[in-house]
N, C-alpha and C. Protein backbone atom coordinates (compact mmCIF):
# COMPACT_ATOMS: atom_id res chain seq x y z
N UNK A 1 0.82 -1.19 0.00
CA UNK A 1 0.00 0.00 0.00
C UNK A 1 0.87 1.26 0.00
N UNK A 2 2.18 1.51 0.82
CA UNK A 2 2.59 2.31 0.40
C UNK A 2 3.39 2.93 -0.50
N UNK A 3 3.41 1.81 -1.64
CA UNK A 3 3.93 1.87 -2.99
C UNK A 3 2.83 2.80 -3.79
N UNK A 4 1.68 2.46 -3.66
CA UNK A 4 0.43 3.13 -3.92
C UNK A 4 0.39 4.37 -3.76
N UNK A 5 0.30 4.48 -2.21
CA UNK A 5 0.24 6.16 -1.54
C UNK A 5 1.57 7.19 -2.06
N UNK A 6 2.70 6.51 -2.28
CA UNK A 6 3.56 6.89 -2.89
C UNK A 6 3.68 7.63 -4.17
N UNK A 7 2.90 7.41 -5.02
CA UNK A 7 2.51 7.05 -6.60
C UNK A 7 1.97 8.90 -6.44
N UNK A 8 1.63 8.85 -5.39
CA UNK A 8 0.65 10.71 -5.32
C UNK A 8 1.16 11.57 -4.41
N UNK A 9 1.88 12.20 -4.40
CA UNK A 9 2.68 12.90 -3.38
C UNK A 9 1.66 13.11 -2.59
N UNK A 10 0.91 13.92 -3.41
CA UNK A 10 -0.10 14.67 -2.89
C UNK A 10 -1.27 14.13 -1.42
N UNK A 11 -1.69 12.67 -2.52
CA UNK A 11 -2.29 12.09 -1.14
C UNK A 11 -1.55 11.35 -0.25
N UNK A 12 -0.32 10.88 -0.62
CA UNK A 12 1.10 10.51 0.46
C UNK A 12 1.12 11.42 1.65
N UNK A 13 1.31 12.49 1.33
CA UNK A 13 1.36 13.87 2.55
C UNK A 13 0.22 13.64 3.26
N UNK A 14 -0.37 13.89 2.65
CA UNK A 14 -2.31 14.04 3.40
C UNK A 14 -2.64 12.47 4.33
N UNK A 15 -1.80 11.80 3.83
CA UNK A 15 -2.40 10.29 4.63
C UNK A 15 -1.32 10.57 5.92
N UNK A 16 0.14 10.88 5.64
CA UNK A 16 1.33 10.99 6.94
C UNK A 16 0.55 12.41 8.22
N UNK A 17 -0.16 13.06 7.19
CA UNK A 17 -0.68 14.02 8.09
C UNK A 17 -1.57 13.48 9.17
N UNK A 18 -2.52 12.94 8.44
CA UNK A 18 -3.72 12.69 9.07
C UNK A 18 -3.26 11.66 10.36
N UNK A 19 -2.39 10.46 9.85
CA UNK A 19 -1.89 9.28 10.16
C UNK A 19 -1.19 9.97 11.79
N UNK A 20 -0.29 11.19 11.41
CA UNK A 20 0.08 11.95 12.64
C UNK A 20 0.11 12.80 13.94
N UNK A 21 -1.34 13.09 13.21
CA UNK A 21 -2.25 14.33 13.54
C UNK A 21 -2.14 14.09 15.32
N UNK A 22 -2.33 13.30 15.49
CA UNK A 22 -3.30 12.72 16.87
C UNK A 22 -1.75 13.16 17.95
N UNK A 23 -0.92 12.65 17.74
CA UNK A 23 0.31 12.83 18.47
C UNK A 23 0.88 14.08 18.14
N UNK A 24 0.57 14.57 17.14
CA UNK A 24 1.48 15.99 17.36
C UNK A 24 0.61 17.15 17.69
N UNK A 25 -0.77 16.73 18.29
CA UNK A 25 -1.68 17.72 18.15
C UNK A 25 -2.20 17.23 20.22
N UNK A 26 -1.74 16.36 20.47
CA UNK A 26 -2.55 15.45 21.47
C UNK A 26 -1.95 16.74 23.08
N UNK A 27 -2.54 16.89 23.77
CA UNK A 27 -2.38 17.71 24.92
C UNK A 27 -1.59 16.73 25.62
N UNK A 28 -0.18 17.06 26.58
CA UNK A 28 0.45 16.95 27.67
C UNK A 28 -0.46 15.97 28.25
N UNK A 29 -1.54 16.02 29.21
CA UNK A 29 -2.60 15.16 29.76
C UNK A 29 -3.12 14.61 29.10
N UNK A 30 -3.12 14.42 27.45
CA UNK A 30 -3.81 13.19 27.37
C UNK A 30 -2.93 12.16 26.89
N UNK A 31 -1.48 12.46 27.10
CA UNK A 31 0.19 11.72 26.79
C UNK A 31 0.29 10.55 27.80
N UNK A 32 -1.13 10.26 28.48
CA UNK A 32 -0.52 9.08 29.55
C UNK A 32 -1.71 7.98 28.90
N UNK A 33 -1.39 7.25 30.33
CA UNK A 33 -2.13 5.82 29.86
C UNK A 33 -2.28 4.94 28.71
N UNK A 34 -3.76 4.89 28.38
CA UNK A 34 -4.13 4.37 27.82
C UNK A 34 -4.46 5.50 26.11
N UNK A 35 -4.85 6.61 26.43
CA UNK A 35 -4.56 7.54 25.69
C UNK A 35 -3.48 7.49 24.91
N UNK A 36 -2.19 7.41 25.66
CA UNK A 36 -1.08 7.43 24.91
C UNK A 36 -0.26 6.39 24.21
N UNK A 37 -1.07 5.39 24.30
CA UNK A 37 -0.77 3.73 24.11
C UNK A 37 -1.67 3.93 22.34
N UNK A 38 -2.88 4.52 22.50
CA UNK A 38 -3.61 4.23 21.43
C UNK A 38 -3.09 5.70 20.60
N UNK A 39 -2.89 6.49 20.88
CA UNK A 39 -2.01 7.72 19.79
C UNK A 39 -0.73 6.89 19.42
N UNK A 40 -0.22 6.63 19.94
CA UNK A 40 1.04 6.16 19.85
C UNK A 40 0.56 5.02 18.19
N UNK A 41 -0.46 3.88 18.57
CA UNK A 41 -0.09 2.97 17.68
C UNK A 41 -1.76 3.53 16.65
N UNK A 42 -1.70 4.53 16.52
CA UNK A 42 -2.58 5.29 15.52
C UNK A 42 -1.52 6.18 14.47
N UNK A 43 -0.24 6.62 14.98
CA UNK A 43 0.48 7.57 14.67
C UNK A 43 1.82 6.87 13.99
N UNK A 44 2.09 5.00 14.38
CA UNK A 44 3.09 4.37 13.98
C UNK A 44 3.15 4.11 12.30
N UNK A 45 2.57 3.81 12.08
CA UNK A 45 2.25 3.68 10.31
C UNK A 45 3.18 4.80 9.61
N UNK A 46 2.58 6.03 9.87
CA UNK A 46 3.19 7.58 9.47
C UNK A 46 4.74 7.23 9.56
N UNK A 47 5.32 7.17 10.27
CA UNK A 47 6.84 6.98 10.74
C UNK A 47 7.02 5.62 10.34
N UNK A 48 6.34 4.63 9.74
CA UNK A 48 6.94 3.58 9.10
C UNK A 48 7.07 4.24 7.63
N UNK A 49 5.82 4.16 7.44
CA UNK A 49 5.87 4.82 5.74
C UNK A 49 7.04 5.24 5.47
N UNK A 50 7.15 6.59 6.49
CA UNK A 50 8.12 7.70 5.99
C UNK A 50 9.82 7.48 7.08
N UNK A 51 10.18 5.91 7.22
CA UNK A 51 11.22 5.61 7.51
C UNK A 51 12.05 6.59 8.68
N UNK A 52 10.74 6.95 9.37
CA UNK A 52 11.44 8.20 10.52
C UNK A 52 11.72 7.61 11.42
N UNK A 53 12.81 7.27 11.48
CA UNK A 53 13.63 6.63 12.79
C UNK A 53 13.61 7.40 14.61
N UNK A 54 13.73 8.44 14.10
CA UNK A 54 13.91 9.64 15.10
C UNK A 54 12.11 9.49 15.75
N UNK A 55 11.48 9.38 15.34
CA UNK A 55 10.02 9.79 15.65
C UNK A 55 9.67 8.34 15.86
N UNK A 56 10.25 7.13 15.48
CA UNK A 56 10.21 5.67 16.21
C UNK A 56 11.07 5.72 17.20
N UNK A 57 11.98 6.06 17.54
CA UNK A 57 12.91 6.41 18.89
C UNK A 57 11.84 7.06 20.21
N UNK A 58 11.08 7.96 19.77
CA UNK A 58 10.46 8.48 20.81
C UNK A 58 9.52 7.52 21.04
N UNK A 59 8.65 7.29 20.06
CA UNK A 59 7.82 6.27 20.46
C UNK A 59 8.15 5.15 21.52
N UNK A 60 9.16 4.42 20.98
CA UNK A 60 9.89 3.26 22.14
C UNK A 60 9.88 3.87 23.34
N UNK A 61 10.45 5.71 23.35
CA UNK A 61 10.82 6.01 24.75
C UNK A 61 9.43 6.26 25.60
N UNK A 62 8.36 6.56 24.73
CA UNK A 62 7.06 6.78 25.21
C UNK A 62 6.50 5.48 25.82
N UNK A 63 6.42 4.30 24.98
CA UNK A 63 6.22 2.96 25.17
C UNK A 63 6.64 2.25 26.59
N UNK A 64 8.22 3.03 26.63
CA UNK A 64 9.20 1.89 27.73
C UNK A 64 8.34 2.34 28.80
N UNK A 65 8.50 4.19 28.84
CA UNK A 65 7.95 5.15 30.11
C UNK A 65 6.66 4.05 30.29
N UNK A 66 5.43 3.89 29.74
CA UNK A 66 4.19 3.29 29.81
C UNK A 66 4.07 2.01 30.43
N UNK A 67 5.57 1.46 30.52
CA UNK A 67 5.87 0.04 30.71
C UNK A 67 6.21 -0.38 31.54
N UNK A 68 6.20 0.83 32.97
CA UNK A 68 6.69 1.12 34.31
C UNK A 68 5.69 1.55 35.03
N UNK A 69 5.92 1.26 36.37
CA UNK A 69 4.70 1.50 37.42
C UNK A 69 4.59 3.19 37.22
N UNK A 70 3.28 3.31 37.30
CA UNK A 70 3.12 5.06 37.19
C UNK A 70 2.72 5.80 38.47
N UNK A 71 2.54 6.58 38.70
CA UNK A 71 2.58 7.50 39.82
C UNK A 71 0.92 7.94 39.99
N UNK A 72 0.94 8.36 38.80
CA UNK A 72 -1.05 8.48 38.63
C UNK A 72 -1.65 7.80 37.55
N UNK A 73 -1.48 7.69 36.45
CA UNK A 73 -2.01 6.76 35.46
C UNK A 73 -1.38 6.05 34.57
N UNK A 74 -1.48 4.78 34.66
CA UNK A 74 -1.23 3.23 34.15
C UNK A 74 -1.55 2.75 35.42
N UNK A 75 -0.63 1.66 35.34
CA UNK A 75 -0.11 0.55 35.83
C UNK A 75 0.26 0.78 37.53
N UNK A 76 -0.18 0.72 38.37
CA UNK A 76 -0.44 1.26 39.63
C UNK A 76 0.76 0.32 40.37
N UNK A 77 1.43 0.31 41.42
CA UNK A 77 2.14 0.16 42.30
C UNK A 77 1.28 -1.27 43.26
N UNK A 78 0.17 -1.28 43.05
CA UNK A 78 -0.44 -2.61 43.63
C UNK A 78 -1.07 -3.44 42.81
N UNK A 79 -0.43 -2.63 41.01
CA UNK A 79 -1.12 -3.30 39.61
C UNK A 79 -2.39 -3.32 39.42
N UNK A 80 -3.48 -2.47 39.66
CA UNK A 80 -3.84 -1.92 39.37
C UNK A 80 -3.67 -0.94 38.06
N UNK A 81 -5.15 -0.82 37.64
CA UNK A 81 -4.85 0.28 36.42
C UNK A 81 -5.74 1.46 36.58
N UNK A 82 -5.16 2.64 36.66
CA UNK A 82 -5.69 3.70 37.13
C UNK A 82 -5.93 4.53 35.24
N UNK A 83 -6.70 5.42 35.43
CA UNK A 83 -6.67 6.39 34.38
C UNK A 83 -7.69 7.68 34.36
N UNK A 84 -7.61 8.77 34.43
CA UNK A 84 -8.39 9.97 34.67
C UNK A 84 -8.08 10.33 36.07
N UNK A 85 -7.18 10.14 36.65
CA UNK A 85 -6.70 10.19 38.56
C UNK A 85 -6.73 11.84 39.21
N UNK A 86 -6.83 12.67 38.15
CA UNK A 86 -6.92 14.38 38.67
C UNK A 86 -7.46 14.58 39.87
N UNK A 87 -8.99 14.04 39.97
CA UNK A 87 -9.74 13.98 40.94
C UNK A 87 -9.89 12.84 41.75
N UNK A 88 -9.02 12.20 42.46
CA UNK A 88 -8.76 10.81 42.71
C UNK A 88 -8.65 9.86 42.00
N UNK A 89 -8.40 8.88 43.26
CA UNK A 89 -8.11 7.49 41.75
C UNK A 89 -9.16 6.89 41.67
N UNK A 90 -8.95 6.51 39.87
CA UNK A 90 -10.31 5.63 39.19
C UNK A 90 -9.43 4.75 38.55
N UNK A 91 -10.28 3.43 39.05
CA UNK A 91 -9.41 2.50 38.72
C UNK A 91 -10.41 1.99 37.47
N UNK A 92 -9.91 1.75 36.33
CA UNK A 92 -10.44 1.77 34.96
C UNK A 92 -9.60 0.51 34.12
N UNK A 93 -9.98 -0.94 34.95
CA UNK A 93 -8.94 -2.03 33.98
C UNK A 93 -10.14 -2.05 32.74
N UNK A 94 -11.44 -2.41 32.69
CA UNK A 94 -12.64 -2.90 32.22
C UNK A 94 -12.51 -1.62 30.86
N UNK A 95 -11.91 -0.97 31.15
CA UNK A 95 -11.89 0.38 30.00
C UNK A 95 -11.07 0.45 29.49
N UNK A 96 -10.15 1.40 30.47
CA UNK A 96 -8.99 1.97 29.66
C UNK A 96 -8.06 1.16 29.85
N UNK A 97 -8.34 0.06 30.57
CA UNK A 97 -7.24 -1.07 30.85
C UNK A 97 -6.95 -1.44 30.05
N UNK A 98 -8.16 -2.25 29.47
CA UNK A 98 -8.10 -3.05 28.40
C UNK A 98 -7.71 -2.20 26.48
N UNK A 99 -8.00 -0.91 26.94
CA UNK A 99 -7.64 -0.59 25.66
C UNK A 99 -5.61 -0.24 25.86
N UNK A 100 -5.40 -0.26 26.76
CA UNK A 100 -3.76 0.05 27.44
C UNK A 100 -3.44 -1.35 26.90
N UNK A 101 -3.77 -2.37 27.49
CA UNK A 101 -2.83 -3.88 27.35
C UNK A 101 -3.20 -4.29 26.10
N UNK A 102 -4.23 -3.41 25.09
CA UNK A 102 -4.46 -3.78 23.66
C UNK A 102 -2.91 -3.25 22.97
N UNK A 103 -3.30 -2.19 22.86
CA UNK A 103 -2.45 -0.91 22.23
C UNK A 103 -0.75 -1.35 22.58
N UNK A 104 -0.61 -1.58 23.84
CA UNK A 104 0.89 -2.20 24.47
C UNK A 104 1.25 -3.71 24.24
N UNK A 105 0.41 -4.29 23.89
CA UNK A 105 0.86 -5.82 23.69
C UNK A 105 0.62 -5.61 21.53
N UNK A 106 0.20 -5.20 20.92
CA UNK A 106 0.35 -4.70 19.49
C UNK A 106 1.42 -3.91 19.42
N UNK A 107 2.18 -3.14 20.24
CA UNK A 107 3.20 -2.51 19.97
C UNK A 107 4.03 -3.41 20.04
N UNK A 108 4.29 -3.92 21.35
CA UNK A 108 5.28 -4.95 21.60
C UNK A 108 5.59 -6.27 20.50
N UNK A 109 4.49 -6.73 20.18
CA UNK A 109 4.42 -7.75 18.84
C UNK A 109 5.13 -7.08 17.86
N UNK A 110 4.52 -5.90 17.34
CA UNK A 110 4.85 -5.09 15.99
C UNK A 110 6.36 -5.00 15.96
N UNK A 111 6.89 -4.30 17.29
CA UNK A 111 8.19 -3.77 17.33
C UNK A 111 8.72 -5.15 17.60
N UNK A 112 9.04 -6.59 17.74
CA UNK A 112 9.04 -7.43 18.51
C UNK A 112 10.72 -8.07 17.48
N UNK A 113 11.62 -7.65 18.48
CA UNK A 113 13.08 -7.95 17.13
C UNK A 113 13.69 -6.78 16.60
N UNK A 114 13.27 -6.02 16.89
CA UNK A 114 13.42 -4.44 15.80
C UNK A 114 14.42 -3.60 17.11
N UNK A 115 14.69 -2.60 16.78
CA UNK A 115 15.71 -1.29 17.60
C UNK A 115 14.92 -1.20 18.56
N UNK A 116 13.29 -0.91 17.90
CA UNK A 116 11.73 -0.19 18.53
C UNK A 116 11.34 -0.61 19.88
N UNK A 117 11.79 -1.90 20.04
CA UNK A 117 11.25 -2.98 21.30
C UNK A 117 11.32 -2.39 22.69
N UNK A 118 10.15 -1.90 23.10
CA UNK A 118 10.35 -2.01 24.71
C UNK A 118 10.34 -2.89 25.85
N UNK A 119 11.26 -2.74 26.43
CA UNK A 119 11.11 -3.37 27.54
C UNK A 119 9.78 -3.44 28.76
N UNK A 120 9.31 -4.50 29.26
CA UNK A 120 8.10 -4.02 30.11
C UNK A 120 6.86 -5.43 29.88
N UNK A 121 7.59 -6.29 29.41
CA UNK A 121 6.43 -7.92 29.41
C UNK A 121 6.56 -8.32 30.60
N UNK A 122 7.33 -7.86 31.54
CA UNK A 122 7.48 -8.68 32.96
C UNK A 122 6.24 -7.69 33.61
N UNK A 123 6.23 -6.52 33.56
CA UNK A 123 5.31 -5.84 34.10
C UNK A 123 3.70 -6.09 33.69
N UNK A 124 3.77 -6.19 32.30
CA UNK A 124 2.03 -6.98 31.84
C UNK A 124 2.20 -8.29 32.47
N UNK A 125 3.09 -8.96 32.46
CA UNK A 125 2.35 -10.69 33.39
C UNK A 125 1.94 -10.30 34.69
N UNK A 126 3.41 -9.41 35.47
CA UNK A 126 2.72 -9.14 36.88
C UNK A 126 1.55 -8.52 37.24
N UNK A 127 0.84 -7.86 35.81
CA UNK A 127 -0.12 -6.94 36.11
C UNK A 127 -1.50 -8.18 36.34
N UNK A 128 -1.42 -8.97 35.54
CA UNK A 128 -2.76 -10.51 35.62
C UNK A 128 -2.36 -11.69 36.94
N UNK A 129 -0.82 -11.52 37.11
CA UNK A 129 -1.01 -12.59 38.12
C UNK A 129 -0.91 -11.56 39.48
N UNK A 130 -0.66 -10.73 39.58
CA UNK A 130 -0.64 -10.21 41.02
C UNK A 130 -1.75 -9.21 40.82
């Protein structure tokens, strides 16, 4: 397909745009959780297409950060999954959990062998058995 998209500059640009939009447009607060798990692998395509190494570097570093106990939203310190915590904690596995261990276990596959790979499968097992 992107031999295709290629073929049209024009709609080449317009697809890396759109493909990008979400992460370069996404607010500070909505850069965590589960939020940032699903920008992240909405925004990966763009930076494959267009062989941006530099903008897959961050990603991983966004990924690893995600892949560690968090302070207010992810992956909670008693494993737990917290998300929206401003106003206390809401613990949200049934939601945003499940869209977090979607988005993070598709990254991990995708990148799985590559530079891209984060570290952090010991933390998803401990998150189901403990």
């Amino acid at each position: 397909m992107a031999n295709e998209l290629k073929k049209d500059k024009t709609l080449f640009d317009k697809t890396i745009k759109y493909l990008q939009w979400s992460f370069d447009t996404a607010k500070p607060a909505h850069m965590t959780g589960a939020n940032l798990a699903d920008i992240i692998m909405g925004s990966i395509a763009a930076s494959i297409l267009t062989n941006n190494d530099a903008q897959m570097m961050i990603y991983k570093s966004k990924m690893t950060e995600l892949l560690t106990i968090q302070p207010v939203e992810g992956i909670q310190p008693d494993y737990l999954y917290a998300q929206h915590c401003g106003s206390g904690r809401q613990l949200y596995f049934t939601n945003y959990g499940k869209e977090y261990v979607n988005s993070v276990m598709n990254y991990l596959e995708f990148c799985d062998g590559t530079n891209y790979q984060s570290p952090g499968v010991d933390l998803l097992q401990d998150l189901f058995i403990n």
